[in-house]
C-alpha atoms as a PDB file:
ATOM      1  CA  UNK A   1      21.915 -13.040   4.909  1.00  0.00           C
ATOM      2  CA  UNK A   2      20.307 -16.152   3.797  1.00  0.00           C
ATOM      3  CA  UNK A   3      18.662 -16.920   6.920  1.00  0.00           C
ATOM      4  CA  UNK A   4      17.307 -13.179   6.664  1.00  0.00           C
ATOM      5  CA  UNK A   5      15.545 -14.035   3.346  1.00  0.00           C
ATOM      6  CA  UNK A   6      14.177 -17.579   4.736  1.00  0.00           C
ATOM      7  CA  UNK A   7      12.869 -15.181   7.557  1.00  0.00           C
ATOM      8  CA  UNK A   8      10.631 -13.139   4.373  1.00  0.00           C
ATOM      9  CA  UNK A   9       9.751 -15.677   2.512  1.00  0.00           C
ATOM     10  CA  UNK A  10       8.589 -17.715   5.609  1.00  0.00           C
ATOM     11  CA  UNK A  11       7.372 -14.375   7.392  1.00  0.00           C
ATOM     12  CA  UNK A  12       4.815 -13.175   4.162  1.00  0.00           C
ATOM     13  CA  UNK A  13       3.521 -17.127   4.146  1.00  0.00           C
ATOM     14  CA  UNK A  14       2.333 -16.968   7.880  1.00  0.00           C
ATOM     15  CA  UNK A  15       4.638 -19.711   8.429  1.00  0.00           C
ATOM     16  CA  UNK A  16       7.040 -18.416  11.426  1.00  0.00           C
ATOM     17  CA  UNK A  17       5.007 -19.140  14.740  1.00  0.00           C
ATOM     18  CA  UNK A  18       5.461 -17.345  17.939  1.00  0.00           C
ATOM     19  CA  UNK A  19       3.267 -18.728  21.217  1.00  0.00           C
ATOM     20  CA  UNK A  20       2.075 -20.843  18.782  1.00  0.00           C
ATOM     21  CA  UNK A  21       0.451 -18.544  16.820  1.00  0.00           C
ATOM     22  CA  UNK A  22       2.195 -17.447  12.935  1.00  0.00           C
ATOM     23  CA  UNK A  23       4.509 -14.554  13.544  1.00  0.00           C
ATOM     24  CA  UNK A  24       3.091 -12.244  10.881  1.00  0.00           C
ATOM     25  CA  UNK A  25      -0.649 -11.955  13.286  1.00  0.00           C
ATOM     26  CA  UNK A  26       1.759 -12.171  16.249  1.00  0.00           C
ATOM     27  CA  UNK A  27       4.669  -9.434  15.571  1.00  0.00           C
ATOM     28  CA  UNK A  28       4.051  -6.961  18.400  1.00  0.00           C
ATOM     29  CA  UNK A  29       3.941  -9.528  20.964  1.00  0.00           C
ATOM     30  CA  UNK A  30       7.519 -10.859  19.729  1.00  0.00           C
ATOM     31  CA  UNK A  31       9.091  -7.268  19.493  1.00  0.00           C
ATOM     32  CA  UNK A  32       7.375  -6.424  22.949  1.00  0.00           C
ATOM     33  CA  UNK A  33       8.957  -9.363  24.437  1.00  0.00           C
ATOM     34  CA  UNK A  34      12.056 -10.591  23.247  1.00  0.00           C
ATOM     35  CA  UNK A  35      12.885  -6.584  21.928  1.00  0.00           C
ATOM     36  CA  UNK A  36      16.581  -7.106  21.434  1.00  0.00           C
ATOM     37  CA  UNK A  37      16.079 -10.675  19.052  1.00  0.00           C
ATOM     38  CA  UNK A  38      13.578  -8.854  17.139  1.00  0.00           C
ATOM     39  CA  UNK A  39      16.355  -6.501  16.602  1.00  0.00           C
ATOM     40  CA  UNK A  40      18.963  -8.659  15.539  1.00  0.00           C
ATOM     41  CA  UNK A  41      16.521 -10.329  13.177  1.00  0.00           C
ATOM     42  CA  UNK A  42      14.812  -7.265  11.152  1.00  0.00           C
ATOM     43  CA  UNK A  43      18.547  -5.479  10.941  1.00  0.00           C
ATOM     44  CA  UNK A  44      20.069  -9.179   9.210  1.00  0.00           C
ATOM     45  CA  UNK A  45      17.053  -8.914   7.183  1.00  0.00           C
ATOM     46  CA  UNK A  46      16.842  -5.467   6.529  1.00  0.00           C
ATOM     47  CA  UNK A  47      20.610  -5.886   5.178  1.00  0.00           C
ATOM     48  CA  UNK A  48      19.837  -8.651   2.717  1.00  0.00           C
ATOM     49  CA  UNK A  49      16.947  -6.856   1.541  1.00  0.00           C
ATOM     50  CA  UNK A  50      19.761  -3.976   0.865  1.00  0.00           C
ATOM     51  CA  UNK A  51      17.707  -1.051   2.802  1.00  0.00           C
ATOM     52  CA  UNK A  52      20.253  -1.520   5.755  1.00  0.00           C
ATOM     53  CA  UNK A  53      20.034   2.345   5.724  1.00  0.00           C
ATOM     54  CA  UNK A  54      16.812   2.005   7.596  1.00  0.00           C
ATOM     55  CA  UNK A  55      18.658   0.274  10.574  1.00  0.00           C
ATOM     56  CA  UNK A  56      21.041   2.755  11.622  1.00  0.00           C
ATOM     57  CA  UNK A  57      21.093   3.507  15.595  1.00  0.00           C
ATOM     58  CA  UNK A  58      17.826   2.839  15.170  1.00  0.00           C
ATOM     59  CA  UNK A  59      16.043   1.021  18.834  1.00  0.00           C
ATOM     60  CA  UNK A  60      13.839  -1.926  18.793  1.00  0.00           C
ATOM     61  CA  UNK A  61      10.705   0.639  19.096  1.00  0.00           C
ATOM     62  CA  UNK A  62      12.028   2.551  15.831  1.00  0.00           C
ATOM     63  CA  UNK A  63      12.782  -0.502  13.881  1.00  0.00           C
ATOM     64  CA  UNK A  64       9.006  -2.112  14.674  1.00  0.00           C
ATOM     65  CA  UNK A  65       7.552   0.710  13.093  1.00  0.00           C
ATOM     66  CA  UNK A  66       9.711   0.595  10.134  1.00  0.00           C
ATOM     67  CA  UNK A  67       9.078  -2.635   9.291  1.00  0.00           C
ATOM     68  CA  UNK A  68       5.658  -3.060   9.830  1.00  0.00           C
ATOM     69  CA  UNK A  69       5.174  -0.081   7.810  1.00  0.00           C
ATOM     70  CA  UNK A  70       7.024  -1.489   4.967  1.00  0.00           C
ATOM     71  CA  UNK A  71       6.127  -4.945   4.883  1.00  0.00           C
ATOM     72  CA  UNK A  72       2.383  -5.075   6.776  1.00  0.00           C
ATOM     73  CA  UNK A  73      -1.089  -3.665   6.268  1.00  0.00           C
ATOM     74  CA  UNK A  74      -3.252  -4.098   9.128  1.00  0.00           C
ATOM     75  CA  UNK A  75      -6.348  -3.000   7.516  1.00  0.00           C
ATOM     76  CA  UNK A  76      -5.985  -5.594   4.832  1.00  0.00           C
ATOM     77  CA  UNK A  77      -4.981  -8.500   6.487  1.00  0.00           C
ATOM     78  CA  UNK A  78      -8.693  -7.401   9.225  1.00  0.00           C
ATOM     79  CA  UNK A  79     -10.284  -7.203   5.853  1.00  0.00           C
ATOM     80  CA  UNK A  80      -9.570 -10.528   4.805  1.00  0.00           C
ATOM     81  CA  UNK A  81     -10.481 -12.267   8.573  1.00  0.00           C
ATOM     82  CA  UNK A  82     -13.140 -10.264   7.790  1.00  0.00           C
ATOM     83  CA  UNK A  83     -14.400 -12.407   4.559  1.00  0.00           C
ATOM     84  CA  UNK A  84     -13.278 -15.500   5.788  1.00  0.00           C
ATOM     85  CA  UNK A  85     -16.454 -15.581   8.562  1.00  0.00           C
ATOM     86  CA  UNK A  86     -18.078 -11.983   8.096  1.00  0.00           C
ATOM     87  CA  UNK A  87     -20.910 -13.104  10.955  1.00  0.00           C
ATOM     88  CA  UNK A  88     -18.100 -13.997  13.605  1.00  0.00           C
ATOM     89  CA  UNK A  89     -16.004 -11.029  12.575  1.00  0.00           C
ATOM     90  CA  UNK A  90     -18.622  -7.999  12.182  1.00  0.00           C
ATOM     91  CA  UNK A  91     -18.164  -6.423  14.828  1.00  0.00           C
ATOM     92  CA  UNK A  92     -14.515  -6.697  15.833  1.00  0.00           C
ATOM     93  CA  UNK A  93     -13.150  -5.476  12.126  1.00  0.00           C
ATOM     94  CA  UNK A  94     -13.077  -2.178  11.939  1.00  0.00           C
ATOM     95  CA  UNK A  95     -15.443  -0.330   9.240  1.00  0.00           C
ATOM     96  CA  UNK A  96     -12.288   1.470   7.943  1.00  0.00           C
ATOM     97  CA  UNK A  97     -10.855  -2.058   7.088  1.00  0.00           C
ATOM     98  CA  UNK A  98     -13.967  -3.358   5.777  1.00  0.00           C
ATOM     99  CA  UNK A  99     -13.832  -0.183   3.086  1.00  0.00           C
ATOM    100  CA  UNK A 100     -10.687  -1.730   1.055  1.00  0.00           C
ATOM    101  CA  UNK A 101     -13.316  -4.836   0.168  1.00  0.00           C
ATOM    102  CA  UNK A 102     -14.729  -4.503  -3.375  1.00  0.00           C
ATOM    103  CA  UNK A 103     -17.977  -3.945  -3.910  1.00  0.00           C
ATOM    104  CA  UNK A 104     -18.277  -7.843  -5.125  1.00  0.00           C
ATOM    105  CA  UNK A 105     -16.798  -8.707  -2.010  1.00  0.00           C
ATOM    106  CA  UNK A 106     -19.239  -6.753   0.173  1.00  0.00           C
ATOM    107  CA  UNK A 107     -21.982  -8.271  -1.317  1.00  0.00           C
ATOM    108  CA  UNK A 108     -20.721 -11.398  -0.985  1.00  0.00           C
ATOM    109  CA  UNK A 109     -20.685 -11.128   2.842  1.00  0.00           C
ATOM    110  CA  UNK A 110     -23.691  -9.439   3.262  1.00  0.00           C
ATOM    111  CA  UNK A 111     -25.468 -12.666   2.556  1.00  0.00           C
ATOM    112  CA  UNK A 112     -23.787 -13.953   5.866  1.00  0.00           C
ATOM    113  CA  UNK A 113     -25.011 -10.892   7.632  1.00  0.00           C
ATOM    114  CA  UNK A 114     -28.158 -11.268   7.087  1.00  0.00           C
ATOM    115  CA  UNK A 115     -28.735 -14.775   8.598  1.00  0.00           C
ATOM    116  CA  UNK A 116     -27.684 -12.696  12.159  1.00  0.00           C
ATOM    117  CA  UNK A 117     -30.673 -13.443  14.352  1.00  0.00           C
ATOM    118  CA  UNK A 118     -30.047 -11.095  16.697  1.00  0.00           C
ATOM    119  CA  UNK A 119     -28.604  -7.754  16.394  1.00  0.00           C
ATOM    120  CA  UNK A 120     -28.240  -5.620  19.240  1.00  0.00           C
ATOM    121  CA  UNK A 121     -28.534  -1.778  18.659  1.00  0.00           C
ATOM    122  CA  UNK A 122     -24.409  -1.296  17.947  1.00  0.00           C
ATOM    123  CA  UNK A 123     -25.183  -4.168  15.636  1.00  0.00           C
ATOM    124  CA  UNK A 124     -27.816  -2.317  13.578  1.00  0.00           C
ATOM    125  CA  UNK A 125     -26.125   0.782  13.629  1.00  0.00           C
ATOM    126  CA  UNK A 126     -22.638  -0.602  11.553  1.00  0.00           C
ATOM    127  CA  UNK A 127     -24.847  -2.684   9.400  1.00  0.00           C
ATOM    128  CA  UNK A 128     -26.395   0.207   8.315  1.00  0.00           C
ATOM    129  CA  UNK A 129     -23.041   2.305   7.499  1.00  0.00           C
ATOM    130  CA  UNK A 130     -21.635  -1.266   6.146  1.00  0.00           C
ATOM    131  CA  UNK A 131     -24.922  -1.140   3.798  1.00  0.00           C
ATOM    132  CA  UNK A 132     -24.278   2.733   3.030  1.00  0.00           C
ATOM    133  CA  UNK A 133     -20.591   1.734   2.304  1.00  0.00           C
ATOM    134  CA  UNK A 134     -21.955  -0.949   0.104  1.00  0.00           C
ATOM    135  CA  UNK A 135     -23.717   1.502  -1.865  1.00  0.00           C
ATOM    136  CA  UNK A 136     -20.781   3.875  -2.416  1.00  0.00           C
ATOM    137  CA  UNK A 137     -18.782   1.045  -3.761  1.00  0.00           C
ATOM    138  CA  UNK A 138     -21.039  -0.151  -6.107  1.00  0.00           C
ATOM    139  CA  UNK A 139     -21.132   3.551  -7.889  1.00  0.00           C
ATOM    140  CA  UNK A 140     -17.004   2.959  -7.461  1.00  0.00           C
ATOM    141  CA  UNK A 141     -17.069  -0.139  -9.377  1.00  0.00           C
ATOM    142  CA  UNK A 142     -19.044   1.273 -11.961  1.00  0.00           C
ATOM    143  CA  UNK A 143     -16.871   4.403 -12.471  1.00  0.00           C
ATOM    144  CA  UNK A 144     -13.962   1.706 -12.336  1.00  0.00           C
ATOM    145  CA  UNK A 145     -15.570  -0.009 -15.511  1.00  0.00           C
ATOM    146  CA  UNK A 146     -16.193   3.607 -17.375  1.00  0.00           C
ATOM    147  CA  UNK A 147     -12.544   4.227 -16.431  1.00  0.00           C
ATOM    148  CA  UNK A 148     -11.235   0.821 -17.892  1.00  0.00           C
ATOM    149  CA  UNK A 149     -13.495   1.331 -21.073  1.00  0.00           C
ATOM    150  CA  UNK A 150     -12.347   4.610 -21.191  1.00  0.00           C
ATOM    151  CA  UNK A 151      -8.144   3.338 -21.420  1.00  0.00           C
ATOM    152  CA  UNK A 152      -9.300   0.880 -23.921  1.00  0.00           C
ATOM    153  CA  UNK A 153     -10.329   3.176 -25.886  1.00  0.00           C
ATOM    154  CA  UNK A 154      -7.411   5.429 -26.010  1.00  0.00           C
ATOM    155  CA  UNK A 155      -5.480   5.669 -28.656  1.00  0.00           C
ATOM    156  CA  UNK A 156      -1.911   3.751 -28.161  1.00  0.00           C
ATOM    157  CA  UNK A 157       0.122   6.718 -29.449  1.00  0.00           C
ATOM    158  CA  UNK A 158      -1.280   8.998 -26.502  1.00  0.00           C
ATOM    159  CA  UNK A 159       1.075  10.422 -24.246  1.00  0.00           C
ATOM    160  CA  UNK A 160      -1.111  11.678 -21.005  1.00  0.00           C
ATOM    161  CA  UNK A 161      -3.452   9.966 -18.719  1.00  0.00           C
ATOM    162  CA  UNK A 162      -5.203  12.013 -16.410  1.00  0.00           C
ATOM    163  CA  UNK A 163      -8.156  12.082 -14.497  1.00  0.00           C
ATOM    164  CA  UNK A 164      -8.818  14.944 -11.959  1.00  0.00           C
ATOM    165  CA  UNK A 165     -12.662  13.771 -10.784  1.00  0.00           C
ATOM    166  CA  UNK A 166     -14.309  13.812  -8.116  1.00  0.00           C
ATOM    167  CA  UNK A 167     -15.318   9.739  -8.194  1.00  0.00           C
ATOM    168  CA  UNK A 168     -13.596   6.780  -6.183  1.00  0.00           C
ATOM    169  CA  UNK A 169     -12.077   4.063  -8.126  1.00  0.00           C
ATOM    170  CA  UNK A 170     -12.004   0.151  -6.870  1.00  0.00           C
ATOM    171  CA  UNK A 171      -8.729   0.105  -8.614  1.00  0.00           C
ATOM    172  CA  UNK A 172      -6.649   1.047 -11.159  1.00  0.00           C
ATOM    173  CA  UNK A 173      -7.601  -1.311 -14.091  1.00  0.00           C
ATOM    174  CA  UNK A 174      -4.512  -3.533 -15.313  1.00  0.00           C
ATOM    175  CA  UNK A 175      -5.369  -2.680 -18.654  1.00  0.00           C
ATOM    176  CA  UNK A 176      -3.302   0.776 -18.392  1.00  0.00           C
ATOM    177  CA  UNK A 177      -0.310  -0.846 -18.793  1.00  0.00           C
ATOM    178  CA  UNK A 178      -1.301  -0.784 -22.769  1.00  0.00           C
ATOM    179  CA  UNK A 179      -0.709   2.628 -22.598  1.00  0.00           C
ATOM    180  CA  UNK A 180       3.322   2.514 -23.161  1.00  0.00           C
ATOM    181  CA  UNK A 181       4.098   5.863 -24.723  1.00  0.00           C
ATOM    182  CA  UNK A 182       2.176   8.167 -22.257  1.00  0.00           C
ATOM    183  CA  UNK A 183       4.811  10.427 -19.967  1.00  0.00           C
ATOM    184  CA  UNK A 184       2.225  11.844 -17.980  1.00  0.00           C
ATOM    185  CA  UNK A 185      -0.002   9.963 -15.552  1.00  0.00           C
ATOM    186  CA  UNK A 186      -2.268  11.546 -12.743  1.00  0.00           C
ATOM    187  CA  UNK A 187      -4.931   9.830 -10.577  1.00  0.00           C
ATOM    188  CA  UNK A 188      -5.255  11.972  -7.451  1.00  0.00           C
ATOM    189  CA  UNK A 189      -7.621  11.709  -5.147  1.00  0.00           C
ATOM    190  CA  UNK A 190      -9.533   8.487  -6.270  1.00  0.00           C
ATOM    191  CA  UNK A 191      -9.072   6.115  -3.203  1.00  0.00           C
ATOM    192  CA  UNK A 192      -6.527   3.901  -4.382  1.00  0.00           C
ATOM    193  CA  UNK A 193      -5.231   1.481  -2.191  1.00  0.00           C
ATOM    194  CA  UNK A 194      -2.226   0.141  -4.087  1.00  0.00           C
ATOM    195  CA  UNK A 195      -0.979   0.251  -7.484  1.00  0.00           C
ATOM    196  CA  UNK A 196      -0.727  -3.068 -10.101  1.00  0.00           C
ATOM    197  CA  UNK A 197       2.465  -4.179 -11.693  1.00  0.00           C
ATOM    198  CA  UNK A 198       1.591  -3.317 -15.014  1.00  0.00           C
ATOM    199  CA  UNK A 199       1.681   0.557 -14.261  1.00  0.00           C
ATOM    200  CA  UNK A 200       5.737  -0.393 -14.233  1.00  0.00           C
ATOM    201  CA  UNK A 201       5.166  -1.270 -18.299  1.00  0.00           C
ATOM    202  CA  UNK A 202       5.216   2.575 -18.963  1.00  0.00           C
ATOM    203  CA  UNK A 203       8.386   3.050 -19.193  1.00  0.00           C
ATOM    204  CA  UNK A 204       8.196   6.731 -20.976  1.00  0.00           C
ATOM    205  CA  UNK A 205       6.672   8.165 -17.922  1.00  0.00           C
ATOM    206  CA  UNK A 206       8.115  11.547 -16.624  1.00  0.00           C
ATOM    207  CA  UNK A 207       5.604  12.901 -14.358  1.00  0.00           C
ATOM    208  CA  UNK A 208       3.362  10.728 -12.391  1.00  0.00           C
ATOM    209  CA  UNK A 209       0.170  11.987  -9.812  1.00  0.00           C
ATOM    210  CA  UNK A 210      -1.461   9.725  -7.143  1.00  0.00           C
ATOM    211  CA  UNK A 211      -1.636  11.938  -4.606  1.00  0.00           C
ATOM    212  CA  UNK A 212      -4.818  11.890  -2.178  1.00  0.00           C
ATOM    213  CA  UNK A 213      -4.916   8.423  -2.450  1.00  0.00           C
ATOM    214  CA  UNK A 214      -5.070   5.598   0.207  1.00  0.00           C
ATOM    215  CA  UNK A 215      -1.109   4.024  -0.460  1.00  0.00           C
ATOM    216  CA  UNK A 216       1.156   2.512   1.856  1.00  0.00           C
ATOM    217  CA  UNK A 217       3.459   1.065  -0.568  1.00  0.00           C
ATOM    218  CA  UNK A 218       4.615   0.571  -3.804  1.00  0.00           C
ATOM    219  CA  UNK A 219       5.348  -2.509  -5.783  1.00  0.00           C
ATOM    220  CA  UNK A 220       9.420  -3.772  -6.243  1.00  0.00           C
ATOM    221  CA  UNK A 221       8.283  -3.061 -10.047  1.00  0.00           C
ATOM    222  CA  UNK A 222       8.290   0.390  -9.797  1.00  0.00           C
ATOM    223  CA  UNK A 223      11.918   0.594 -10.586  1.00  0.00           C
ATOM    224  CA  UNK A 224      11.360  -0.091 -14.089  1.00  0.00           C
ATOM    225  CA  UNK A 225      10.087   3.808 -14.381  1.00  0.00           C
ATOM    226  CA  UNK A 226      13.741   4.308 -15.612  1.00  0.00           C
ATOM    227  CA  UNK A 227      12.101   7.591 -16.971  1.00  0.00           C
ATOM    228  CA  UNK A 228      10.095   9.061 -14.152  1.00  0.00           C
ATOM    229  CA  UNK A 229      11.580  12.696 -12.690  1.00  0.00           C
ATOM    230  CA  UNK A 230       8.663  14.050 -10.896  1.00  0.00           C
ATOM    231  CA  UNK A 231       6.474  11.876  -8.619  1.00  0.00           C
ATOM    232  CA  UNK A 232       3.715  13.587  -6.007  1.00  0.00           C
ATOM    233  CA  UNK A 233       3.139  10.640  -3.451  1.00  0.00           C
ATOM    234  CA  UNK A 234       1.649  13.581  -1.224  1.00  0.00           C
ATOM    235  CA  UNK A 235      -1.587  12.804   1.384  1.00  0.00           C
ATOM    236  CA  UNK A 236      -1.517   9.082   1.294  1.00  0.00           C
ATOM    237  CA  UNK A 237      -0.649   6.720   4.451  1.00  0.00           C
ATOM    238  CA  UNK A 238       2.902   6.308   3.667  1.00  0.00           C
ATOM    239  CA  UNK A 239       4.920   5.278   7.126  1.00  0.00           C
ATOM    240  CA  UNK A 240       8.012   4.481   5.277  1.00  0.00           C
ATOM    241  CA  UNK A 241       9.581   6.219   2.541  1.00  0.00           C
ATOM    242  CA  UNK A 242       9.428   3.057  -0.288  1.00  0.00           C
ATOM    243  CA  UNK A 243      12.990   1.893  -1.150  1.00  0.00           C
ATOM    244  CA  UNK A 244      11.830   0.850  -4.533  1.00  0.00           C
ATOM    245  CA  UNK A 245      12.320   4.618  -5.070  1.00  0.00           C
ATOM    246  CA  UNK A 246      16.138   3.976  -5.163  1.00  0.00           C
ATOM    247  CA  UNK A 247      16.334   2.694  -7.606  1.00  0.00           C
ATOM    248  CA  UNK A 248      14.988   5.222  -9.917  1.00  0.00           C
ATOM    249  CA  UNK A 249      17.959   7.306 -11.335  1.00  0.00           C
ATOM    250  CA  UNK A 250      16.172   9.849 -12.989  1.00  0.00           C
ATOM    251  CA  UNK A 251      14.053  10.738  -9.874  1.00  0.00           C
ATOM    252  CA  UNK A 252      14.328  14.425  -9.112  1.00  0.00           C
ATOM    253  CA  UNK A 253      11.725  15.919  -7.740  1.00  0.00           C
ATOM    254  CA  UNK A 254       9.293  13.561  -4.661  1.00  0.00           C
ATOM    255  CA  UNK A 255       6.532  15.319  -3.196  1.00  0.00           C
ATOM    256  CA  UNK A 256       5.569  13.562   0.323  1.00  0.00           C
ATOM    257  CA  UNK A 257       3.740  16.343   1.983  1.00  0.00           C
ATOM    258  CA  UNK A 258       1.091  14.865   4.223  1.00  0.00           C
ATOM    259  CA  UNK A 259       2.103  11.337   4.932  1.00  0.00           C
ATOM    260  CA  UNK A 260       2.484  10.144   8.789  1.00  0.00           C
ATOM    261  CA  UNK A 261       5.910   9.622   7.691  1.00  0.00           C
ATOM    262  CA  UNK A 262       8.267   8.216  10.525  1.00  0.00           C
ATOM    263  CA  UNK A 263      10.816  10.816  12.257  1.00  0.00           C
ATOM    264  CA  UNK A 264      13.981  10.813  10.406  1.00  0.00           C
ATOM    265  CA  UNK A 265      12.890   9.150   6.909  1.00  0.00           C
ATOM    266  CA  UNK A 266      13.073  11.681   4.549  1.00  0.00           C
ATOM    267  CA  UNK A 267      16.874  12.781   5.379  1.00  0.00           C
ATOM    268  CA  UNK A 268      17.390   9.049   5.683  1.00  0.00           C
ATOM    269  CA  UNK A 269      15.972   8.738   2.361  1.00  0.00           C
ATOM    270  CA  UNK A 270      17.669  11.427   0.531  1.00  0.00           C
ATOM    271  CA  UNK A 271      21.309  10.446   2.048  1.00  0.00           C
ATOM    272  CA  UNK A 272      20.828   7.172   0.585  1.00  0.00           C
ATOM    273  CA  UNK A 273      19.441   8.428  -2.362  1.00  0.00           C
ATOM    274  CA  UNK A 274      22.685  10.357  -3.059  1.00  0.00           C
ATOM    275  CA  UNK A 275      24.799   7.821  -2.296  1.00  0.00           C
ATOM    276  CA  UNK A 276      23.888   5.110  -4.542  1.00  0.00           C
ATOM    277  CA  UNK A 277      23.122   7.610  -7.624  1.00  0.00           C
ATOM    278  CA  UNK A 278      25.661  10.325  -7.332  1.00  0.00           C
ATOM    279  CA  UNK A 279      23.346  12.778  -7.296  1.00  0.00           C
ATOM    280  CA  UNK A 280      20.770  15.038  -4.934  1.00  0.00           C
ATOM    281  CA  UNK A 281      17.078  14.544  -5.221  1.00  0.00           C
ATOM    282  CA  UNK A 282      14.416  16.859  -3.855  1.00  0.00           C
ATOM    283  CA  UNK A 283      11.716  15.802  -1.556  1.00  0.00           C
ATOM    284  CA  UNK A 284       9.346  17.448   0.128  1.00  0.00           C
ATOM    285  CA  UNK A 285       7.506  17.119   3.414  1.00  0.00           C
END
């Protein structure tokens, strides 16, 4: 068990190298060829995690996907190389990756682009959907400020925070976490890429909406939702059904319609579900 932990901790820091490059840029290649180790090692750590559920008779293939889709995001990590050199890395990063930057972020590194001397007609054409994109996320950083104005100035003894619009948000401002006696909380369809800790300080929370969003996880402080019954995680890019979830007794009713889910994971998920809270949950897909 310990060694499996050593393995995380050592994994998420880049510092476990295979063919001398670190293991976390390098995992297919190790599950491709040495299948069965990469086996052994996810189950052991999959079992000190406590999600050993996820493991069962599952092959090497099954258990790749699994845990890339719980503990990787490919689009981020190309994002960042994408930052660290944005001349060098233009054109290999895909322009879906490049979208999770911030607007701040994409201006930043348009300052590199334009010292390119030469740009061939491919060239041109992405720098003018990377300038488009640009555009787009400055009007989402400024509907991000409205929004954390907005929460600010909200009363403390409100109980719903919803927002059914048709603009993109950069994030969802930390400052929401101020809100600690709302029950209801909806942001559909506003591009969110993950969620911050603090949402985890509304404890009163029944009912929560991010559907339509862009998540592939959700953060270990999500359990503290002791309160939370009804949860619509429908239409985002969820692999993996997030364990976190587990550990939310009062969770009744999960709405997962329209996630590339992996085969198997919502009776999985609702077996272990069940089984460490004595009761049934519904979930939909």
């Amino acid at each position: 068990m310990e060694s499996a932990l050593i393995f995380h901790e050592q994994f998420e820091a880049s510092k476990i190298t295979f063919q001398g490059r670190p293991l976390s840029l390098n995992l297919k290649v190790f599950y491709e060829e040495k299948p069965d180790e990469f086996a052994t090692i996810i189950s052991r750590f999959m079992a000190a995690k406590d999600i050993s559920y996820l493991t069962g008779n599952k092959t090497p293939s099954e258990l790749f996907d699994i845990f890339t889709g719980l503990f990787t995001d490919p689009e981020k990590d190309e994002a960042t190389r994408f930052t660290k050199d944005p001349s060098k890395h233009f054109m290999q990063v895909p322009i879906e990756a490049i979208a999770r930057l911030t607007y701040d972020e994409l201006k930043t590194a348009k300052q590199a682009l334009k010292r390119e001397k030469k740009q061939s007609k491919a060239y041109k054409e992405k720098l003018n959907e990377y300038n488009t994109m640009k555009k787009n996320r400055k009007k989402d950083k400024d509907q991000t400020v409205k929004l954390e104005k907005s929460i600010n100035g909200k009363s403390l003894s409100d109980n719903c925070l919803c927002y059914y619009t048709s603009y993109d948000y950069e994030y969802l401002p930390r400052n929401v976490g101020l809100l600690k006696n709302i029950s209801m909380l909806c942001f559909p369809g506003v591009s969110l890429y993950e969620v911050p800790d603090e949402l985890s300080k509304l404890s009163k929370i029944s009912y929560m909406d991010l559907s339509g969003n862009n998540l592939r996880r959700l953060p270990e402080s999500f359990s503290l939702l002791i309160n939370l019954y009804y949860l619509n995680l429908g239409n985002n890019k969820l692999i993996v059904i997030p364990p976190v979830l587990l550990k939310i007794k009062q969770l009744g009713d999960l709405e997962l319609t329209g996630n590339p889910l992996l085969k198997g994971q919502v009776e999985d998920f609702k077996s272990e579900y069940e089984r460490r809270n004595s009761k049934t949950i519904k979930a939909h897909y």
